[in-house]
N, C-alpha and C. Protein backbone atom coordinates (compact mmCIF):
# COMPACT_ATOMS: atom_id res chain seq x y z
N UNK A 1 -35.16 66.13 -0.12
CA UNK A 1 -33.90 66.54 -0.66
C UNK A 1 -34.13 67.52 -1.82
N UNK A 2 -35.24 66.91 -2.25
CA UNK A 2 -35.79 68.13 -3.81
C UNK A 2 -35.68 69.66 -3.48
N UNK A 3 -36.58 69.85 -2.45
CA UNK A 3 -36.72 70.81 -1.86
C UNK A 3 -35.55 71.83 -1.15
N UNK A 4 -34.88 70.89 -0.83
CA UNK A 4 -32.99 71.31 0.11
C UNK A 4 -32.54 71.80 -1.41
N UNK A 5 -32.34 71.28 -2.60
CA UNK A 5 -31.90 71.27 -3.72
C UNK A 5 -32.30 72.98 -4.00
N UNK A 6 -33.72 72.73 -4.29
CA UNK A 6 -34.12 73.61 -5.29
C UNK A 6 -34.14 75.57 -4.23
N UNK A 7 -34.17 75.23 -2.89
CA UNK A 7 -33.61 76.49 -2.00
C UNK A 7 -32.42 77.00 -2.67
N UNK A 8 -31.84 75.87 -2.57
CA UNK A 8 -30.28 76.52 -2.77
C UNK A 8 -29.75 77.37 -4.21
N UNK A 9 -30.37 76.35 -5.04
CA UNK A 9 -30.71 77.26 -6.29
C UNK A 9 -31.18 78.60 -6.81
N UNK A 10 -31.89 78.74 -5.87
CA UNK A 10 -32.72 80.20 -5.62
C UNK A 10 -31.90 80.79 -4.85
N UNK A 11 -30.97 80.60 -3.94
CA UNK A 11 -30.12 81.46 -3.12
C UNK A 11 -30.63 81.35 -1.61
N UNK A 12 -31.51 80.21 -1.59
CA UNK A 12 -32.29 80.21 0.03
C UNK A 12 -31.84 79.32 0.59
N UNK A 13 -31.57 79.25 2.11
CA UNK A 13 -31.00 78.26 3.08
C UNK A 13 -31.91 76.90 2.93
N UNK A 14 -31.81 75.83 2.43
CA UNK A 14 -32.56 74.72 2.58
C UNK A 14 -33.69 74.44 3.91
N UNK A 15 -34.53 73.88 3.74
CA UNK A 15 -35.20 73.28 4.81
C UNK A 15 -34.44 72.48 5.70
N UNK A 16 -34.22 72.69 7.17
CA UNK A 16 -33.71 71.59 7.91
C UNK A 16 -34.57 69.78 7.49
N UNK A 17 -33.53 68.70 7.13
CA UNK A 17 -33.93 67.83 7.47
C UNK A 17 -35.17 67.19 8.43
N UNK A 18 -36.26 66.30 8.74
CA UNK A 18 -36.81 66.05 9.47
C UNK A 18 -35.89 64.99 10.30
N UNK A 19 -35.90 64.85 11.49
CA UNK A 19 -35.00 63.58 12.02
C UNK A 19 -35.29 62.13 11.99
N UNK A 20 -34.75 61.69 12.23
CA UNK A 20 -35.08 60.31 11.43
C UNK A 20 -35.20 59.26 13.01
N UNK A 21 -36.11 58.56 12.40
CA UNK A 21 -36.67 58.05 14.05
C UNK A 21 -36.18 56.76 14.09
N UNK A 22 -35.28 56.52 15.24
CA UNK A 22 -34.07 55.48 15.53
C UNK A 22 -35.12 54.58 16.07
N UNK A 23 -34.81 52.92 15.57
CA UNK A 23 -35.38 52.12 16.74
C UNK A 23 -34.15 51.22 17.06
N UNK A 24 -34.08 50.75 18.32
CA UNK A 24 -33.04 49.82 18.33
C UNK A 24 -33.40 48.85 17.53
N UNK A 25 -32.06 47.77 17.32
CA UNK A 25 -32.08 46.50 16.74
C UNK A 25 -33.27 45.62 17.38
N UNK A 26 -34.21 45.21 16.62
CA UNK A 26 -35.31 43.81 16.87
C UNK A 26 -34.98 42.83 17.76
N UNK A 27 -35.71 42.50 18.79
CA UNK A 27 -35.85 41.61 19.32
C UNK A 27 -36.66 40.59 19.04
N UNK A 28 -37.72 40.83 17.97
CA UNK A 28 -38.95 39.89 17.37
C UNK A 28 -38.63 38.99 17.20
N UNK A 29 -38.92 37.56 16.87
CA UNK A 29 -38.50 36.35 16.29
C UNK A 29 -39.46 36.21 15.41
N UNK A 30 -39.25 36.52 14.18
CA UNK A 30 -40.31 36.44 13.26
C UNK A 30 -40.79 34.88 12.91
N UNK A 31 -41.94 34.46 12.32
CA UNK A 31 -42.23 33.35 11.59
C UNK A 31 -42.58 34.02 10.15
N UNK A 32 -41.35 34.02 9.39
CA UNK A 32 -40.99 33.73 8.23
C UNK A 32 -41.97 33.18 7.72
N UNK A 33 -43.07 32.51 7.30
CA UNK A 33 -43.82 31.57 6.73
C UNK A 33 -45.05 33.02 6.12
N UNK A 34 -45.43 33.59 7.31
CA UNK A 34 -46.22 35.20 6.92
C UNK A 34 -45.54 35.95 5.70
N UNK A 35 -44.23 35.84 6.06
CA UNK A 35 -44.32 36.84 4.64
C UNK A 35 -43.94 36.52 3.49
N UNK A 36 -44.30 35.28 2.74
CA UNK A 36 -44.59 35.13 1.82
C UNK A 36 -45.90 35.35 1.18
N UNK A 37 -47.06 36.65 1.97
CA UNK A 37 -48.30 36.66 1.27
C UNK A 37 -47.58 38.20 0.85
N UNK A 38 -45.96 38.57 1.75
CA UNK A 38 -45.87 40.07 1.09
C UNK A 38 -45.07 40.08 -0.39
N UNK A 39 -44.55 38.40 -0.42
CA UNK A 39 -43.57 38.18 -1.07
C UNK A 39 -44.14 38.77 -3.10
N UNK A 40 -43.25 39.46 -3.51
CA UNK A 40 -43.52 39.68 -5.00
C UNK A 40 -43.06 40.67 -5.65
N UNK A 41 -43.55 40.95 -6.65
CA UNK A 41 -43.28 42.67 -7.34
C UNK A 41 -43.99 43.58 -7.28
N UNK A 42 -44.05 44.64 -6.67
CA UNK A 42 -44.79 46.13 -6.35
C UNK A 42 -44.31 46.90 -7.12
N UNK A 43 -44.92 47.88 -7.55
CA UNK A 43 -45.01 48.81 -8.50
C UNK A 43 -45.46 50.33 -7.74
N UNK A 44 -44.19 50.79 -7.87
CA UNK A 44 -44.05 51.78 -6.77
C UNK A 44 -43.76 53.34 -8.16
N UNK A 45 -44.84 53.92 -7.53
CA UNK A 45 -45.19 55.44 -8.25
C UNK A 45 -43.50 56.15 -8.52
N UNK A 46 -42.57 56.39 -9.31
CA UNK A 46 -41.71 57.02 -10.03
C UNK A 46 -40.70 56.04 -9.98
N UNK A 47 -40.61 55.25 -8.77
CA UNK A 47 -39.56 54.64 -8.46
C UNK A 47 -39.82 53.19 -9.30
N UNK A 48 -40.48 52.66 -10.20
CA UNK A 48 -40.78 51.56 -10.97
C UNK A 48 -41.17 50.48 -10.28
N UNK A 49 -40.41 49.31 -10.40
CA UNK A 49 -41.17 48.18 -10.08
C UNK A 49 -40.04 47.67 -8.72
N UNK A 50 -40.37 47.14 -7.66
CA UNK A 50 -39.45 46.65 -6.37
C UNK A 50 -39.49 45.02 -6.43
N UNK A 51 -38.86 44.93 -6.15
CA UNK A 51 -38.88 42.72 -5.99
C UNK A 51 -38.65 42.87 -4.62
N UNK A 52 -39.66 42.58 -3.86
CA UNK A 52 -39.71 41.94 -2.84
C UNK A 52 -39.31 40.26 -2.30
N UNK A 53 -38.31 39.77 -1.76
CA UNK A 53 -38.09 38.12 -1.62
C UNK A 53 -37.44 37.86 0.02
N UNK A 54 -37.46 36.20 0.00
CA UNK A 54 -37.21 36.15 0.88
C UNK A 54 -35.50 35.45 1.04
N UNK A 55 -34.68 35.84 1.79
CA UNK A 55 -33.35 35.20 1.35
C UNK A 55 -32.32 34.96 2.48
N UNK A 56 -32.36 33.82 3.11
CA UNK A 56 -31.20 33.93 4.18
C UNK A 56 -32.16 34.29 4.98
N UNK A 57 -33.41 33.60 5.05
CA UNK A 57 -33.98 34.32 6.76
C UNK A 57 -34.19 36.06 6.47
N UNK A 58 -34.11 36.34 5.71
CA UNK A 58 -34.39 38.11 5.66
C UNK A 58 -35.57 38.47 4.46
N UNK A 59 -36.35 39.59 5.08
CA UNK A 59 -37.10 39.57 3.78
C UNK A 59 -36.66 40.99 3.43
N UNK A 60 -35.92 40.54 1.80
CA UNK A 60 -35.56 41.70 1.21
C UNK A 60 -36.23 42.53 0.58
N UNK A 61 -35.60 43.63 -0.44
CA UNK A 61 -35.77 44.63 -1.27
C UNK A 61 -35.00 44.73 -2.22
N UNK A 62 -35.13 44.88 -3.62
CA UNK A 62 -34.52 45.47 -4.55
C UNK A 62 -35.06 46.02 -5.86
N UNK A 63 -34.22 47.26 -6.89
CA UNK A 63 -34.58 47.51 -7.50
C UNK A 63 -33.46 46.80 -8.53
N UNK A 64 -33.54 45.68 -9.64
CA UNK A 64 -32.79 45.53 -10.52
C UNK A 64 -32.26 46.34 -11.45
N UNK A 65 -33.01 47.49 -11.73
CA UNK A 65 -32.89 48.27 -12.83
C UNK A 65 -31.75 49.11 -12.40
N UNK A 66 -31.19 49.09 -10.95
CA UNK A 66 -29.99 50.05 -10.70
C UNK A 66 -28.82 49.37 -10.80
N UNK A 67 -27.63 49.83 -10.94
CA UNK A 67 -26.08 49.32 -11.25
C UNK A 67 -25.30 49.97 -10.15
N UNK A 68 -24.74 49.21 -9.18
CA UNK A 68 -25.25 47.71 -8.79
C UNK A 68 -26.62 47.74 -7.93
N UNK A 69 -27.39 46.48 -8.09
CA UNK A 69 -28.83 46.65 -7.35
C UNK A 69 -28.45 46.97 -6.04
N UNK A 70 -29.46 47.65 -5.84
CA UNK A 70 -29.48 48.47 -4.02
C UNK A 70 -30.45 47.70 -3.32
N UNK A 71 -30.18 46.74 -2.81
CA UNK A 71 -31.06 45.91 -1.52
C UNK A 71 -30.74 46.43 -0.56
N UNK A 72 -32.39 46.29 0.03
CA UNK A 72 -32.71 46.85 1.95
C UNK A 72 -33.21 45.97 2.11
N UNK A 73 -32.57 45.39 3.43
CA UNK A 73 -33.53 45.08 4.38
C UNK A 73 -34.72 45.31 5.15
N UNK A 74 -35.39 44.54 5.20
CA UNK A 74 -36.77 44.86 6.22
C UNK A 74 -36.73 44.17 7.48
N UNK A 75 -36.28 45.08 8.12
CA UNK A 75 -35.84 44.29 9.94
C UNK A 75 -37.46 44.29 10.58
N UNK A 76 -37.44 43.03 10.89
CA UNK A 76 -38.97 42.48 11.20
C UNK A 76 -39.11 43.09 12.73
N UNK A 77 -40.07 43.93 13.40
CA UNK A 77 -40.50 43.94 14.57
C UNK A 77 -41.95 44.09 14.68
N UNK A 78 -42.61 42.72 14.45
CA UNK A 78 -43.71 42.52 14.45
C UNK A 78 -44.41 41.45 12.98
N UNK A 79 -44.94 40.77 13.11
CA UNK A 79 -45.57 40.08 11.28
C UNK A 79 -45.87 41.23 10.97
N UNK A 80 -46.37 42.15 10.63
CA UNK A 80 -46.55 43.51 9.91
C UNK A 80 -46.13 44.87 10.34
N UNK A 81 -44.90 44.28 10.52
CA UNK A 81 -44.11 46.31 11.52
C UNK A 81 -42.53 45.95 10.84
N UNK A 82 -41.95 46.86 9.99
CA UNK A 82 -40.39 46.41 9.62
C UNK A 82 -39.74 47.53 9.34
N UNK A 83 -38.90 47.95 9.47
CA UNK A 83 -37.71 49.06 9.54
C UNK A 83 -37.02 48.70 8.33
N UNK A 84 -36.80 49.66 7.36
CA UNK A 84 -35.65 49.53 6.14
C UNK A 84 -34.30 49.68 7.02
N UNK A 85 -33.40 48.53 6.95
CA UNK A 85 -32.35 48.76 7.09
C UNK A 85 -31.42 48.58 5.59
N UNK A 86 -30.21 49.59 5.46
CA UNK A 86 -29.49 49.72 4.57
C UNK A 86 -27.99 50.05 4.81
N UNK A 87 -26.89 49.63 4.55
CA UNK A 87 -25.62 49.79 4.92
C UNK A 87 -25.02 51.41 4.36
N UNK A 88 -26.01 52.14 3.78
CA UNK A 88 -25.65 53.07 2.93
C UNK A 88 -26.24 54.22 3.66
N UNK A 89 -27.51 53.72 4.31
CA UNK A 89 -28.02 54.55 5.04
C UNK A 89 -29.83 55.15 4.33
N UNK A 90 -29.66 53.96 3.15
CA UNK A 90 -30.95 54.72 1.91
C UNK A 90 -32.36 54.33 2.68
N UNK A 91 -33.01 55.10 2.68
CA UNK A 91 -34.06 55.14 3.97
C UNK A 91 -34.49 54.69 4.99
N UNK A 92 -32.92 54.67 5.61
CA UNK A 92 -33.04 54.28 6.98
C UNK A 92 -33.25 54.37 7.64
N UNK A 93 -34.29 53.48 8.65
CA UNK A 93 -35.27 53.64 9.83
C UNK A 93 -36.69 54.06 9.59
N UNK A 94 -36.94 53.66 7.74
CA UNK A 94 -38.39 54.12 7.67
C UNK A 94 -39.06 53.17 7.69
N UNK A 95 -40.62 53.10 8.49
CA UNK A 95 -41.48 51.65 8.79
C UNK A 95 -41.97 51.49 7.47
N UNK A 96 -42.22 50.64 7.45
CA UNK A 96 -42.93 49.26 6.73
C UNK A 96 -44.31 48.46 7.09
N UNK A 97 -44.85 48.82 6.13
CA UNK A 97 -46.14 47.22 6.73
C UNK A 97 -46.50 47.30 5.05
N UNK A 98 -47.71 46.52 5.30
CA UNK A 98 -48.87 45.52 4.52
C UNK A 98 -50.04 46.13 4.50
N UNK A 99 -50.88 45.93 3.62
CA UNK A 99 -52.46 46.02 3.87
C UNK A 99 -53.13 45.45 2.59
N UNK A 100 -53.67 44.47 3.18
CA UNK A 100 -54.64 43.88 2.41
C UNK A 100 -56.03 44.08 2.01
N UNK A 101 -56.14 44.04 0.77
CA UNK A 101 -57.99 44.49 0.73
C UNK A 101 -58.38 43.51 0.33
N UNK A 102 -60.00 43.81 0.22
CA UNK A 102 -60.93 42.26 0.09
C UNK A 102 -60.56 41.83 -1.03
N UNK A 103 -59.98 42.60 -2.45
CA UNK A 103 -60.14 42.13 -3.61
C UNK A 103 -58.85 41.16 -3.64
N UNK A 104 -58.11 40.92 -3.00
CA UNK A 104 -56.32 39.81 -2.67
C UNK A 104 -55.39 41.06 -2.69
N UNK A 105 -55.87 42.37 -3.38
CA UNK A 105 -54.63 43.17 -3.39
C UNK A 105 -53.79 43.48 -2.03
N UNK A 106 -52.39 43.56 -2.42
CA UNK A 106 -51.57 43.88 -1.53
C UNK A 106 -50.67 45.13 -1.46
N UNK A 107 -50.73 46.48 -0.53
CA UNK A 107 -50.67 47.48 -0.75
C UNK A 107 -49.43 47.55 0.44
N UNK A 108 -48.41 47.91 -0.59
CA UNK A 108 -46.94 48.64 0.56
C UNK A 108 -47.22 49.54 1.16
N UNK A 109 -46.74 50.07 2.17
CA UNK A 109 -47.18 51.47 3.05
C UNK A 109 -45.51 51.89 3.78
N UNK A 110 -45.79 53.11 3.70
CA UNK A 110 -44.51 53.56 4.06
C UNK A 110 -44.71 54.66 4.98
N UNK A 111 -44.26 54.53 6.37
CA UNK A 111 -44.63 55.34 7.79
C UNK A 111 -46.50 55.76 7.45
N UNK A 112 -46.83 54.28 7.05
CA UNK A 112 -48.12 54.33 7.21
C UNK A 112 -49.20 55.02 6.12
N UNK A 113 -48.52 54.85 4.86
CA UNK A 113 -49.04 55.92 3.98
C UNK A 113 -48.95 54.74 2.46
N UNK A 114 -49.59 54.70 1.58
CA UNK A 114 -50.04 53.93 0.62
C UNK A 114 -48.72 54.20 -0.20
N UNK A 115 -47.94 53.43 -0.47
CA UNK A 115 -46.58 53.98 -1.36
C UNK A 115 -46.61 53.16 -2.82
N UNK A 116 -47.09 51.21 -2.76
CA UNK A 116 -47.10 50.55 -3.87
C UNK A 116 -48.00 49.97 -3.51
N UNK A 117 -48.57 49.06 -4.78
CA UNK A 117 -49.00 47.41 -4.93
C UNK A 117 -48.37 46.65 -5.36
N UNK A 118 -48.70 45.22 -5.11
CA UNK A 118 -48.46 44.40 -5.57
C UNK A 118 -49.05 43.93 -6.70
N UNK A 119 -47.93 43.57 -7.84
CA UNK A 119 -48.65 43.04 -9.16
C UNK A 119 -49.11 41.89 -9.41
């Protein structure tokens, strides 16, 4: 969007959007019990700190520091495969996983790319 922004400023046609990759609704039946090793607070590069929990069978997202907090969902298709879902539309349909290293750390990834840790 930075980029769409800062075209326009200059007087240049923005970059087309990339499209956003639809999956249908989950069929998975998750076991819930796994992701409590994702469960916690990550510390995500500009965007501050995320609370990750589990609530109602869903494992959420939020940032407290916003008015009102903005929770996403993580629609489970797979123990380590999850889709942000959001009623707003805030990065919707982007994957999700985990990765663990030897030292216990726990590293968010976003369409497969190192985004946070866990604190």
């Amino acid at each position: 969007m930075a980029k769409g922004v800062a075209a326009l400023m200059l007087g240049a046609e923005p970059p087309p959007a990339p499209p956003l990759v639809y999956r249908p609704p989950s069929t998975f039946v998750p076991d819930t019990s796994v992701w409590e090793k994702y469960v916690g607070n990550y510390l995500l590069p500009i965007y501050g700190v995320m609370r990750l929990y589990v609530s109602s069978g869903k494992l959420l997202a939020d940032w407290t520091y916003t008015t009102p907090a903005q929770v996403l969902e993580l629609e489970p298709y797979g123990d380590n495969d999850f889709v942000i879902r959001h009623h707003l539309g805030i990065n919707e349909g982007v994957n999700v996983s985990f990765q663990s290293a030897p030292d216990g750390q726990v590293y968010l990834l976003l369409d497969g790319q190192p985004f946070g840790r866990r604190l």
